[in-house]
C-alpha atoms as a PDB file:
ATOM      1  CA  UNK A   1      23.023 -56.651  24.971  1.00  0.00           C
ATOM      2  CA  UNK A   2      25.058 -56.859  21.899  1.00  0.00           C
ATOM      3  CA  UNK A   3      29.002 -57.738  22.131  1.00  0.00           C
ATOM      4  CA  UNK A   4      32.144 -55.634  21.490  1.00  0.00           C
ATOM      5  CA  UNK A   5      32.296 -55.709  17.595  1.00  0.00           C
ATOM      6  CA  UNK A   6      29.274 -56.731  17.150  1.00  0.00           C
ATOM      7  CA  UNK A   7      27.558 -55.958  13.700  1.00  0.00           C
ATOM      8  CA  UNK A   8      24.378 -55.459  12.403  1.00  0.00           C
ATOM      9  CA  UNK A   9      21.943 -53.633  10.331  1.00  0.00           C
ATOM     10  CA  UNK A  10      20.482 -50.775  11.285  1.00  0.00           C
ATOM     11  CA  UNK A  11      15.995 -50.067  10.128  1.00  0.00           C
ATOM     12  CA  UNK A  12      17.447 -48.507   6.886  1.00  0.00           C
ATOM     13  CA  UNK A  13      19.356 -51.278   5.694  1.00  0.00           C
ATOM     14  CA  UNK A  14      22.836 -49.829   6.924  1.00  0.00           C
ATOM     15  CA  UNK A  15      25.820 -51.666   8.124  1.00  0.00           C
ATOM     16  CA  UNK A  16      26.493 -50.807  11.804  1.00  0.00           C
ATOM     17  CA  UNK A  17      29.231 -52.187  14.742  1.00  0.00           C
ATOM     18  CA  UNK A  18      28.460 -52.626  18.155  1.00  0.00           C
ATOM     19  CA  UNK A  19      32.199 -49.776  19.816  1.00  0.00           C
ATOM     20  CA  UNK A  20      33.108 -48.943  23.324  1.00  0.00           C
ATOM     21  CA  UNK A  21      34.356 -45.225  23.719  1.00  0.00           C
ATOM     22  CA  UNK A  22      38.145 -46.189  24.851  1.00  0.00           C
ATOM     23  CA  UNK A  23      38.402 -42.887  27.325  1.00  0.00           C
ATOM     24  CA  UNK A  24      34.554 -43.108  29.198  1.00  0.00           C
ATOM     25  CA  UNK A  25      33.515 -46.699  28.224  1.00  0.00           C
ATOM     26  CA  UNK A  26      30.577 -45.881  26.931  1.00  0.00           C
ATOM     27  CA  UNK A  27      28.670 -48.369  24.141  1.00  0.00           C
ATOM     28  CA  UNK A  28      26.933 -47.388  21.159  1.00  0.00           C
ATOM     29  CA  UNK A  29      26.252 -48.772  17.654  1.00  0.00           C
ATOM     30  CA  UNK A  30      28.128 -46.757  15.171  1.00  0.00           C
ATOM     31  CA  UNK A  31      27.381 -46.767  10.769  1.00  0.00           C
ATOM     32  CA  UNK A  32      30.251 -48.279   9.063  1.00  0.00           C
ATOM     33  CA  UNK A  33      29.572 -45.486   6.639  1.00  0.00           C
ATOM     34  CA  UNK A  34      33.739 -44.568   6.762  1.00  0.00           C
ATOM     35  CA  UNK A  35      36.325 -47.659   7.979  1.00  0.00           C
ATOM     36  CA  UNK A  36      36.615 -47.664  11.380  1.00  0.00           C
ATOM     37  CA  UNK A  37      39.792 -47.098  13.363  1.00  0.00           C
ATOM     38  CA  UNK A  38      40.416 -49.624  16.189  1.00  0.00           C
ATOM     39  CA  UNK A  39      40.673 -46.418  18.705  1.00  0.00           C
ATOM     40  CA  UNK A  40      37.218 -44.793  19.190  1.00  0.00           C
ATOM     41  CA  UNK A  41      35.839 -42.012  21.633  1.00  0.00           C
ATOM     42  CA  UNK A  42      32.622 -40.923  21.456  1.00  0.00           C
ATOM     43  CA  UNK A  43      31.527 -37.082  20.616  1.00  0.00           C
ATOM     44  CA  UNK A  44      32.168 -35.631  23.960  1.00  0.00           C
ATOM     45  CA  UNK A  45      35.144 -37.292  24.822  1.00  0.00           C
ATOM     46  CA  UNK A  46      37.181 -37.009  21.431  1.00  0.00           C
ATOM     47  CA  UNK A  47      36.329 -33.387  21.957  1.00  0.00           C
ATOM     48  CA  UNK A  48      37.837 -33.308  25.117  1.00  0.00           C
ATOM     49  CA  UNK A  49      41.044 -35.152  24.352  1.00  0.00           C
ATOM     50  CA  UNK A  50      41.512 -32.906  21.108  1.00  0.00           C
ATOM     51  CA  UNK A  51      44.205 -30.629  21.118  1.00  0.00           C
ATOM     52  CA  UNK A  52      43.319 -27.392  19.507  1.00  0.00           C
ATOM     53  CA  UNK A  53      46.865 -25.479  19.961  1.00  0.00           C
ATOM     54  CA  UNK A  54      47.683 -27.745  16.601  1.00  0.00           C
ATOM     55  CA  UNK A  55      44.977 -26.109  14.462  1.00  0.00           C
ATOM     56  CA  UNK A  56      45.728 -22.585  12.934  1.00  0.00           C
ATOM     57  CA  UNK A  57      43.838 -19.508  14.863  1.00  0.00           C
ATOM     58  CA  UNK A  58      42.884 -16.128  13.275  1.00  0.00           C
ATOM     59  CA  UNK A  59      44.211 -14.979   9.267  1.00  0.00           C
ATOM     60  CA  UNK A  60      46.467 -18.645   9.337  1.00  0.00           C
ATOM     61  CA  UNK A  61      43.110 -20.404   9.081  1.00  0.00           C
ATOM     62  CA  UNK A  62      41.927 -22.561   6.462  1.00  0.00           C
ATOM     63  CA  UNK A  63      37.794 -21.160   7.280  1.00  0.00           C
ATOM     64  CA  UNK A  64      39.527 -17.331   7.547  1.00  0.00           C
ATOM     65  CA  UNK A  65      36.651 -14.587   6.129  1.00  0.00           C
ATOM     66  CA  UNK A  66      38.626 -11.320   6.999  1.00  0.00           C
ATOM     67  CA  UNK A  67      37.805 -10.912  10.711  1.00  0.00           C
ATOM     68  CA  UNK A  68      34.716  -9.567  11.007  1.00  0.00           C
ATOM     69  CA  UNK A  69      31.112 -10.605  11.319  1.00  0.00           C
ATOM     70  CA  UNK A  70      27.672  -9.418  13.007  1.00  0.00           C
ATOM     71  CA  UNK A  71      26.439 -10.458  15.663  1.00  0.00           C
ATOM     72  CA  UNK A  72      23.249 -11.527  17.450  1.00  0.00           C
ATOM     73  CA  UNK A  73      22.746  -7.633  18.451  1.00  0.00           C
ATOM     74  CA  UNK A  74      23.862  -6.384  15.130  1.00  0.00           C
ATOM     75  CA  UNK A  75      26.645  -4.868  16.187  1.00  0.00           C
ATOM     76  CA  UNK A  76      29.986  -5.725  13.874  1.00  0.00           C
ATOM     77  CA  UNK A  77      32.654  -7.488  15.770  1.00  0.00           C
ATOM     78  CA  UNK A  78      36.547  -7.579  14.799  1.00  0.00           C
ATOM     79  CA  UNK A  79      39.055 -10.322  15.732  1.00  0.00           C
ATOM     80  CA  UNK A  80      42.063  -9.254  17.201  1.00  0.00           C
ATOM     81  CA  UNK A  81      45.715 -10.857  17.948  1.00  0.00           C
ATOM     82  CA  UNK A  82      46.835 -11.244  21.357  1.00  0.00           C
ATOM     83  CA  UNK A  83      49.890  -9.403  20.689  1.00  0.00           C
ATOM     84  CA  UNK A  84      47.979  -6.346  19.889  1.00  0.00           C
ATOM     85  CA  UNK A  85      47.655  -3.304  21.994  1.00  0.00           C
ATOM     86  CA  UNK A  86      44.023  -3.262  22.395  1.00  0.00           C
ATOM     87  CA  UNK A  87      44.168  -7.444  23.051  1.00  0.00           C
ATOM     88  CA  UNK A  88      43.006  -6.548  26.974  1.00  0.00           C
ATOM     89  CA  UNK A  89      39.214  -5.457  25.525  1.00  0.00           C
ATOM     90  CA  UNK A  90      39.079  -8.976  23.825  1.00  0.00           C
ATOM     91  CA  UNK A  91      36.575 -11.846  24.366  1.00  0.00           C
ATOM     92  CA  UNK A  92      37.144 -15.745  25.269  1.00  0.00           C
ATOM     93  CA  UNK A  93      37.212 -16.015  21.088  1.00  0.00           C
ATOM     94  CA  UNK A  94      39.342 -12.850  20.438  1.00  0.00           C
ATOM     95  CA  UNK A  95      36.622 -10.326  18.840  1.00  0.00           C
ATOM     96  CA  UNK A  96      35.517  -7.308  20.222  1.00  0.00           C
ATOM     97  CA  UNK A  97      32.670  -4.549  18.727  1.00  0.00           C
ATOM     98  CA  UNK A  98      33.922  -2.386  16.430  1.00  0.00           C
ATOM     99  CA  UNK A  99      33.069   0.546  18.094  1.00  0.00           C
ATOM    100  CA  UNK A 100      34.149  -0.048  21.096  1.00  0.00           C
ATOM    101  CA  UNK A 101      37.440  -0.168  19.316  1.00  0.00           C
ATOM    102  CA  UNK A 102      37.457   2.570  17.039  1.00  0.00           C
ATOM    103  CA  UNK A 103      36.974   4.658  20.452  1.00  0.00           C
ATOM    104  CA  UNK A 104      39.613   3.061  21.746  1.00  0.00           C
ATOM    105  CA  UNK A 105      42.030   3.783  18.907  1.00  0.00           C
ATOM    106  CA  UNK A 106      40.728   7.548  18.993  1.00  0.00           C
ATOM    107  CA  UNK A 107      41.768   7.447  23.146  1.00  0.00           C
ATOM    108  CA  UNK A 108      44.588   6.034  22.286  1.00  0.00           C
ATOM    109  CA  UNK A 109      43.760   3.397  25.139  1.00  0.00           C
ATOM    110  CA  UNK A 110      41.891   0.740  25.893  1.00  0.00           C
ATOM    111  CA  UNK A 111      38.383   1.404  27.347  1.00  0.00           C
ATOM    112  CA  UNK A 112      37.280   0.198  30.483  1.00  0.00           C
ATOM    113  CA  UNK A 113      34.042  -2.620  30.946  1.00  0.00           C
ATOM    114  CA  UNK A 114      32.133  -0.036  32.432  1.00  0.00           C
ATOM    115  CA  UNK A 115      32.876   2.628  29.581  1.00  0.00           C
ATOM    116  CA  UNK A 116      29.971   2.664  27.380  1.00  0.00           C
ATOM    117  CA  UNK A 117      30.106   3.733  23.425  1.00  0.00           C
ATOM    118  CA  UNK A 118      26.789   4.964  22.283  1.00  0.00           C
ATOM    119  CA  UNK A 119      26.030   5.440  18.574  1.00  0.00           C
ATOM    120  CA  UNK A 120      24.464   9.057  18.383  1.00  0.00           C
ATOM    121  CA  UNK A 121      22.335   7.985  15.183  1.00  0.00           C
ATOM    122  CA  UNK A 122      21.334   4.430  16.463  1.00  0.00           C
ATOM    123  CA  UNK A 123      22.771   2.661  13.555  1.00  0.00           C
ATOM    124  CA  UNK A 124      24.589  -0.202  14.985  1.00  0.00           C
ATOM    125  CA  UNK A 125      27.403  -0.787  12.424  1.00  0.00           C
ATOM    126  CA  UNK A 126      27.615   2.908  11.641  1.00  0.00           C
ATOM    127  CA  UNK A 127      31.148   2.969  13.166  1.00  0.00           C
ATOM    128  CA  UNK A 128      32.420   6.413  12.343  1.00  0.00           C
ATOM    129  CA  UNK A 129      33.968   8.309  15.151  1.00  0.00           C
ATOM    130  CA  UNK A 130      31.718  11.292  14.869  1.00  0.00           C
ATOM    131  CA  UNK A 131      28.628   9.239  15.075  1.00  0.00           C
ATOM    132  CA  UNK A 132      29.932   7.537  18.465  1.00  0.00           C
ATOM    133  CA  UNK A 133      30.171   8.627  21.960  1.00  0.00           C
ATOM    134  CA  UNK A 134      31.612   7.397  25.239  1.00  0.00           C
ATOM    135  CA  UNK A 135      28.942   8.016  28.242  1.00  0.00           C
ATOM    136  CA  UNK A 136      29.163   5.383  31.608  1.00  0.00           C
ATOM    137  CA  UNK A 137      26.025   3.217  31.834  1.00  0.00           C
ATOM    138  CA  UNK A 138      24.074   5.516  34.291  1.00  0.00           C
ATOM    139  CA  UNK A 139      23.918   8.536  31.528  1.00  0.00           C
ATOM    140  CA  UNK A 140      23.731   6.386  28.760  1.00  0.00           C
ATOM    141  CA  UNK A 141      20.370   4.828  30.573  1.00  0.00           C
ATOM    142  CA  UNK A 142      18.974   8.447  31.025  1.00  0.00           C
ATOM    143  CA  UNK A 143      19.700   9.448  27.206  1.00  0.00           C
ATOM    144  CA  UNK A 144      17.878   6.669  26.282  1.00  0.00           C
ATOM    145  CA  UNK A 145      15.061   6.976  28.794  1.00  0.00           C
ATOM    146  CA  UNK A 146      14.852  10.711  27.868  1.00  0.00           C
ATOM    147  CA  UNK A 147      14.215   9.709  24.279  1.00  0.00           C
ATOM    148  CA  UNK A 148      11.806   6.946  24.931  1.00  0.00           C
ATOM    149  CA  UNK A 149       9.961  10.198  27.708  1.00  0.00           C
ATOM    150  CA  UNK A 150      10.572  12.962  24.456  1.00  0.00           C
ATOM    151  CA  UNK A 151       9.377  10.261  22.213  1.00  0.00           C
ATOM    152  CA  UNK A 152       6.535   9.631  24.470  1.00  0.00           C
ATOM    153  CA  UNK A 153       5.005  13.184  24.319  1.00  0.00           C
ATOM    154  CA  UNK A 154       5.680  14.139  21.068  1.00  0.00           C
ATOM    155  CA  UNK A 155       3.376  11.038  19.951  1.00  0.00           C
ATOM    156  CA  UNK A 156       1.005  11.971  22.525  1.00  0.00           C
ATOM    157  CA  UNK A 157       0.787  15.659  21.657  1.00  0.00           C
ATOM    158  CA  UNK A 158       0.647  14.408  18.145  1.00  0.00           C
ATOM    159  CA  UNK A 159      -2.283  12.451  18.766  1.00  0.00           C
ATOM    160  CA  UNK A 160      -3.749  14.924  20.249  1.00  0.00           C
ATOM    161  CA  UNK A 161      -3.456  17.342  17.437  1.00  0.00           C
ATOM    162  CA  UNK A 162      -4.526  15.108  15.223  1.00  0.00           C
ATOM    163  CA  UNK A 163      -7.926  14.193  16.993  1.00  0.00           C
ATOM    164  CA  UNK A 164      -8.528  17.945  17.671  1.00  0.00           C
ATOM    165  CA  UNK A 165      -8.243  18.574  13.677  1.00  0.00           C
ATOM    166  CA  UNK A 166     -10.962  15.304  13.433  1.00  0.00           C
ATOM    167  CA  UNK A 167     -13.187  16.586  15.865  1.00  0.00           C
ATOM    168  CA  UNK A 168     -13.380  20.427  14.177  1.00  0.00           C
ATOM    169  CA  UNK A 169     -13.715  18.817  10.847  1.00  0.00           C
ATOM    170  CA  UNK A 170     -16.402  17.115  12.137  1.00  0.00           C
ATOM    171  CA  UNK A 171     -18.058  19.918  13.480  1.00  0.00           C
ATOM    172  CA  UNK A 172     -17.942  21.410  10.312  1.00  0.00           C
ATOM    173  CA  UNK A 173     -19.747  18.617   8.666  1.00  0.00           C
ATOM    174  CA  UNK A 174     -22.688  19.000  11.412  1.00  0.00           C
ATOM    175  CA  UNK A 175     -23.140  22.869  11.337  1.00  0.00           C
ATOM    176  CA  UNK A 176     -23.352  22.053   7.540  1.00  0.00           C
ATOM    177  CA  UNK A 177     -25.439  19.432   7.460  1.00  0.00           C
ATOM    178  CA  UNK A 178     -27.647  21.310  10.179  1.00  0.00           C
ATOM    179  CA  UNK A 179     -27.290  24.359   7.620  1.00  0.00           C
ATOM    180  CA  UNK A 180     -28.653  21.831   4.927  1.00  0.00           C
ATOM    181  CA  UNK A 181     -31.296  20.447   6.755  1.00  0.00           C
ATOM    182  CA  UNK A 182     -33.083  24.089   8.197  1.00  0.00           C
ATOM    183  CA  UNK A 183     -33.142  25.030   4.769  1.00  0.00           C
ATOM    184  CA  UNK A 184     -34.988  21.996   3.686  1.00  0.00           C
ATOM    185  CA  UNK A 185     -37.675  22.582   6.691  1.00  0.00           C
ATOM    186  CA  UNK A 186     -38.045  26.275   6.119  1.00  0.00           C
ATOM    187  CA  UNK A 187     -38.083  25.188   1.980  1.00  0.00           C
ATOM    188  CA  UNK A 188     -40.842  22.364   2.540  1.00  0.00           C
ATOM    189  CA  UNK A 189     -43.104  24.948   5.382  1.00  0.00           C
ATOM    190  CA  UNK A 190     -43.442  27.732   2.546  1.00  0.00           C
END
């Protein structure tokens, strides 16, 4: 096992030091890509011991893009400040979805967790108050299941319609074709 300080190469040729993590004690080699300090943590623990309140939050920010992003679901999420009115509908990281917000600004309070804001057009980041509507999760659940049902019978009864037209266009082609072929016989017998 190598000693405190210790240095070495690395398989690419690379200068590296044998450091002990000063808060957990764990060893590692390290690159000497950057000078060292004499004081190192590793990853998790220099982390830990950081202290964030130091760093500008929000607009103050050096990485600041205006506030607003997608996310995962495609909705569009908006970062708030703690000092504003709707701050008790925020998130761990201070954003909450847009529409959830512009329903809460057209209350004129803050809506509940339970309070669900639908978009009547299903366009997530269409965010205009008359496309939105506030339903609790039970009715919101049937909406949705009653246009998945709707949905489900108008393709049906579409299908259907369509096959019906297939099979009378068929039968069209056989009288025809039966047409076609009696006249043949009946030409062919005289």
């Amino acid at each position: 096992m190598p000693h405190l300080g210790e240095t070495g190469k690395d398989e690419n040729g690379r200068w590296q030091i044998w450091v002990v993590c000063i808060y957990c004690g764990k060893e590692r080699w390290l690159s000497c890509i950057k000078k060292l300090l004499n004081k190192y943590s590793c990853r998790s623990c220099s982390a830990r011991h950081r202290d964030y309140k130091d760093y500008p939050k929000g607009d103050r920010a050096s990485n600041w893009k205006g506030g607003r992003f997608y996310d995962t679901d495609g909705y569009v999420m908006v970062w708030l400040d703690k000092d504003d009115f709707f701050a008790p509908m925020i998130k761990k990281d201070r954003y909450t979805r847009e529409h959830r917000l512009v329903m809460a600004k057209h209350l004129g309070r803050c809506l509940q967790s339970w309070e669900i804001v639908h978009h009547k057009n299903g366009v997530k980041d269409d965010n205009r108050i008359e496309n939105l509507e506030l339903s609790t999760t039970g009715s919101h659940s049937r909406q949705h299941n009653k246009g998945y049902r709707d949905g489900y019978r108008q393709g049906f009864q579409d299908a259907q319609d369509k096959q019906i037209q297939e099979l009378k266009q068929e039968i069209r082609l056989l009288r025809w074709e039966n047409k076609r072929i009696k006249e043949e016989v009946i030409g062919n017998a005289k």
